[in-house]
C-alpha atoms as a PDB file:
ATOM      1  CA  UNK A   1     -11.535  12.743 -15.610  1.00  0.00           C
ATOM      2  CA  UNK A   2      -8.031  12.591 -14.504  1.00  0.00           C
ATOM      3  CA  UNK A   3      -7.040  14.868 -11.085  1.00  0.00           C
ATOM      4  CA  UNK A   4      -3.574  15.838 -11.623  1.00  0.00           C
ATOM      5  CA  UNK A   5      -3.260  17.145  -7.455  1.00  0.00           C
ATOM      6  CA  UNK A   6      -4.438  13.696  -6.905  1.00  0.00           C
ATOM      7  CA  UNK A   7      -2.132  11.803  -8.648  1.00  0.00           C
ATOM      8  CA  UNK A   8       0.541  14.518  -7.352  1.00  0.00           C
ATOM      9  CA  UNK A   9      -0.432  13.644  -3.859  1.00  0.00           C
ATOM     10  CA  UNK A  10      -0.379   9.773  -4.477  1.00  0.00           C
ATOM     11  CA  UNK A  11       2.940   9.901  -6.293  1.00  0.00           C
ATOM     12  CA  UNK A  12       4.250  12.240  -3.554  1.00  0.00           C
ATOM     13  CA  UNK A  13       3.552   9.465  -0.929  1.00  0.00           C
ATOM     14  CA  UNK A  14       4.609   6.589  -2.312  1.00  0.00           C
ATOM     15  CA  UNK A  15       7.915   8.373  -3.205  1.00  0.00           C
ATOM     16  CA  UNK A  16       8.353   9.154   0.383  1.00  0.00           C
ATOM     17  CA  UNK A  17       7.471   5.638   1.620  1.00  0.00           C
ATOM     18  CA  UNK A  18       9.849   4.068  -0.449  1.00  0.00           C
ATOM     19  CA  UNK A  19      12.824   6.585   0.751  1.00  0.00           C
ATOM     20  CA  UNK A  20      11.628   6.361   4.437  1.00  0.00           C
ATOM     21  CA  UNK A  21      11.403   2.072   3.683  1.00  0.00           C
ATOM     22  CA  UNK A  22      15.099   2.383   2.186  1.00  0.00           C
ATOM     23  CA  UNK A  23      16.387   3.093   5.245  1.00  0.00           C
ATOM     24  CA  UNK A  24      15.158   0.108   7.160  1.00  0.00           C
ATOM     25  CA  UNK A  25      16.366  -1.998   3.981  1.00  0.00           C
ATOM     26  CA  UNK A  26      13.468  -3.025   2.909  1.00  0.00           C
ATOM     27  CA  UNK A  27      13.694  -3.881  -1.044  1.00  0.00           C
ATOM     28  CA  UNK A  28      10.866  -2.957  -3.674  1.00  0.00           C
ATOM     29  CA  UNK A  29      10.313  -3.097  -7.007  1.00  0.00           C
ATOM     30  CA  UNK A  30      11.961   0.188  -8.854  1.00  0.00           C
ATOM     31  CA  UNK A  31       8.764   0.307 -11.136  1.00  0.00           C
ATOM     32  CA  UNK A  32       5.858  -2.404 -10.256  1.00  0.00           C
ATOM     33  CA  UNK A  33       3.634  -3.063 -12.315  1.00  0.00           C
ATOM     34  CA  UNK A  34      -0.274  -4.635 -11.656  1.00  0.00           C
ATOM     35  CA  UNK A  35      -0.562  -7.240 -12.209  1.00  0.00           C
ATOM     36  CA  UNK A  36       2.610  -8.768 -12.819  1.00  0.00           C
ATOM     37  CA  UNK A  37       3.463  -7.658  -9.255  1.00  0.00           C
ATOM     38  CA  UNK A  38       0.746  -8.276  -6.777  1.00  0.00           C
ATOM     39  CA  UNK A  39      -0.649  -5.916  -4.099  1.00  0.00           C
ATOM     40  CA  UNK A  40      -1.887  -7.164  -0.554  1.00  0.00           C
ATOM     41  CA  UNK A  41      -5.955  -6.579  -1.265  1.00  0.00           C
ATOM     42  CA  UNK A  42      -8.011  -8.672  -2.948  1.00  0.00           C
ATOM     43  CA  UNK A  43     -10.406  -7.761  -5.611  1.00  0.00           C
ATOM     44  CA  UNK A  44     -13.263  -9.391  -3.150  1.00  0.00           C
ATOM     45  CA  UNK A  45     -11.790  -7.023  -0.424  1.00  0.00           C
ATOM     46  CA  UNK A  46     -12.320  -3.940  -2.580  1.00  0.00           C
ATOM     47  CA  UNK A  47     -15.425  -5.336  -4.004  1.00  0.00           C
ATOM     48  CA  UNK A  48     -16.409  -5.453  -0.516  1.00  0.00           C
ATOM     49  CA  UNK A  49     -15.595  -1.862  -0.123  1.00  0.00           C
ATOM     50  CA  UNK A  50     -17.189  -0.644  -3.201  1.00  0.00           C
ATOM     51  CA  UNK A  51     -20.591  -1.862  -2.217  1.00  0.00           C
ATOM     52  CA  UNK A  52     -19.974  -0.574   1.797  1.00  0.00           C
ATOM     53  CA  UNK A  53     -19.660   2.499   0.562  1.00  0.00           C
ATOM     54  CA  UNK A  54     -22.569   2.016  -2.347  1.00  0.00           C
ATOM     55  CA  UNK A  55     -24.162   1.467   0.689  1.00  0.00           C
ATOM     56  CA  UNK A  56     -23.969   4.498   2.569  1.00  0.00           C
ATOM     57  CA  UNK A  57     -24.517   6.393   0.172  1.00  0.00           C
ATOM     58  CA  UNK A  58     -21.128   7.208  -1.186  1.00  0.00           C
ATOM     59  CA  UNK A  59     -21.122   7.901  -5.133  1.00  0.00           C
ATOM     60  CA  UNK A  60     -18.985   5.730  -6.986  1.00  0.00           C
ATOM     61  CA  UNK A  61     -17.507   5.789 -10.211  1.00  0.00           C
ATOM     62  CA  UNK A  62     -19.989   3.411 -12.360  1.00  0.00           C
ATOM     63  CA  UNK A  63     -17.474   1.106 -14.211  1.00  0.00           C
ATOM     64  CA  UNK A  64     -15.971  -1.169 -11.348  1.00  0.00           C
ATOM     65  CA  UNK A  65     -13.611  -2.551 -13.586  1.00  0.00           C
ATOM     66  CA  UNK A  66     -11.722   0.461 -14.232  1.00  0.00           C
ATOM     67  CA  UNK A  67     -11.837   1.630 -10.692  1.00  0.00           C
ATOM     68  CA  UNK A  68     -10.490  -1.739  -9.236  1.00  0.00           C
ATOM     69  CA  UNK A  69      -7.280  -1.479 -12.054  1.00  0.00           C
ATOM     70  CA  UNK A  70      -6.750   2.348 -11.403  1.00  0.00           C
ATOM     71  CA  UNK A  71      -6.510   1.202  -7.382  1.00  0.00           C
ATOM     72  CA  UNK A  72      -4.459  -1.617  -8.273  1.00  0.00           C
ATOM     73  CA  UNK A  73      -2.216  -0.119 -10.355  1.00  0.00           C
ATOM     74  CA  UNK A  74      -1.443   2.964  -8.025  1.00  0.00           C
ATOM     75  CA  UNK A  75      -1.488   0.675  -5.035  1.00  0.00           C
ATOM     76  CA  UNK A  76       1.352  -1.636  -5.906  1.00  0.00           C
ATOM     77  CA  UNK A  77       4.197   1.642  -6.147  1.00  0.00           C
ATOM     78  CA  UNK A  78       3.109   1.780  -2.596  1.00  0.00           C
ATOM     79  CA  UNK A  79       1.344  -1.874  -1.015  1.00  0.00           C
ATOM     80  CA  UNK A  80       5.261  -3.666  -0.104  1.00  0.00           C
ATOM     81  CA  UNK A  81       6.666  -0.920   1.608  1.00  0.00           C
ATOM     82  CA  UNK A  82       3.643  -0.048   3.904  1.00  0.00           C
ATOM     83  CA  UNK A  83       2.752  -3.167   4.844  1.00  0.00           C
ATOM     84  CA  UNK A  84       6.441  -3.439   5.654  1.00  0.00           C
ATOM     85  CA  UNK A  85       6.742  -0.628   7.457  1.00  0.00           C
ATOM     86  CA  UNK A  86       3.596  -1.253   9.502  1.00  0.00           C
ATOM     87  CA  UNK A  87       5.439  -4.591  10.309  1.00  0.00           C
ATOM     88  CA  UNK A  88       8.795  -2.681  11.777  1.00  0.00           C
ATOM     89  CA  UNK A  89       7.358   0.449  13.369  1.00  0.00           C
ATOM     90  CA  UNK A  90       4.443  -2.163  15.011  1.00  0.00           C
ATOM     91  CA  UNK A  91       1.496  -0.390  14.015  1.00  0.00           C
ATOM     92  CA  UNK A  92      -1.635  -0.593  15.215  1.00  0.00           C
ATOM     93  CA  UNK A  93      -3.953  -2.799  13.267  1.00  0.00           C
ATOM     94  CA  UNK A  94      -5.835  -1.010  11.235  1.00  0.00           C
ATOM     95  CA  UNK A  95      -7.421  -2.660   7.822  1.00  0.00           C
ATOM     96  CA  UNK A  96      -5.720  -2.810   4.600  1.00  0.00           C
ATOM     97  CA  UNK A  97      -1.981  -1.630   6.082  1.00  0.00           C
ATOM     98  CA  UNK A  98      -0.771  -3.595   9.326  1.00  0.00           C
ATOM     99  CA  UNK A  99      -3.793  -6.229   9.374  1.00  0.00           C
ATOM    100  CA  UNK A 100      -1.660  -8.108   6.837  1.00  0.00           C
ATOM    101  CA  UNK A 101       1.828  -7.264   8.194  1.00  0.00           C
ATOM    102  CA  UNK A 102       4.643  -9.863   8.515  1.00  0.00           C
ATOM    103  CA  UNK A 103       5.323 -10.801  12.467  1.00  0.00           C
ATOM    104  CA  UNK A 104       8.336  -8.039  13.405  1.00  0.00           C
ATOM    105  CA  UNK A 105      11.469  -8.877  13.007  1.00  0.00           C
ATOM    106  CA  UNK A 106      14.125  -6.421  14.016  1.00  0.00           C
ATOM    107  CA  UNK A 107      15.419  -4.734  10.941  1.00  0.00           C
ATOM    108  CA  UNK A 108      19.367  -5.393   9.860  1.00  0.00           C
ATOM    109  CA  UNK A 109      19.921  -2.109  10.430  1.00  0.00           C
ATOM    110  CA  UNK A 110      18.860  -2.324  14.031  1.00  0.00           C
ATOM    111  CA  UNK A 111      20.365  -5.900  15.007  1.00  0.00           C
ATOM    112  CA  UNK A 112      23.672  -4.343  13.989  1.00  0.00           C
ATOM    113  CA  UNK A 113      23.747  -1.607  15.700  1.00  0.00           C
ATOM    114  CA  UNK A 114      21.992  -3.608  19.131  1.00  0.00           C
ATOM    115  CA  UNK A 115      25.543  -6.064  18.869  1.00  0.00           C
ATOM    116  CA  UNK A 116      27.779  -3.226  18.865  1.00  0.00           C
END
């Protein structure tokens, strides 16, 4: 079953990452698209996940499949921009955000501004 507040929320997010990302100039797709653009996880890496959580004791939606093209095709409105913006603001390293960050380079925005 669909969860409309859920998709709200999800929408609401990436919206707001791409608006705070604009600022920094950092380009993205206007509407990506899975799989013809690609996300930073792996379907081993969510696989891996999946079965963690399996697991513990976590209930899962049965058809994997589904699940891993429903992830991947909300992720990728989002995956550029945060992993981005993990890269400028130097975020901690936490799994599936700034563990796969670019090294930081200061922004355009910023090296302007710092020769002024």
């Amino acid at each position: 079953p669909v969860e409309p507040n859920a998709d709200l929320c999800i929408r609401a997010g990436y919206l707001a990452l791409r608006r705070i990302a604009a600022l920094f100039g950092v380009s993205h797709p206007a509407a990506p698209r899975y799989p013809e653009d690609p996300i930073s996880i792996s379907r081993a890496e969510y696989d891996a996940v999946c079965q963690e959580l399996a697991a513990a004791g976590v209930p899962l939606k049965p058809d994997r499949e589904q699940t891993w093209h429903d992830f991947a095709g909300w992720r990728v409105n989002y995956d550029g921009v945060l992993v981005a913006l993990c890269s400028i603001t130097m975020a901690p390293e936490a799994p599936w955000s700034s563990d796969r960050a670019p090294a930081f380079d200061l922004p355009a925005l910023m090296r302007k501004k710092a020769r002024q």
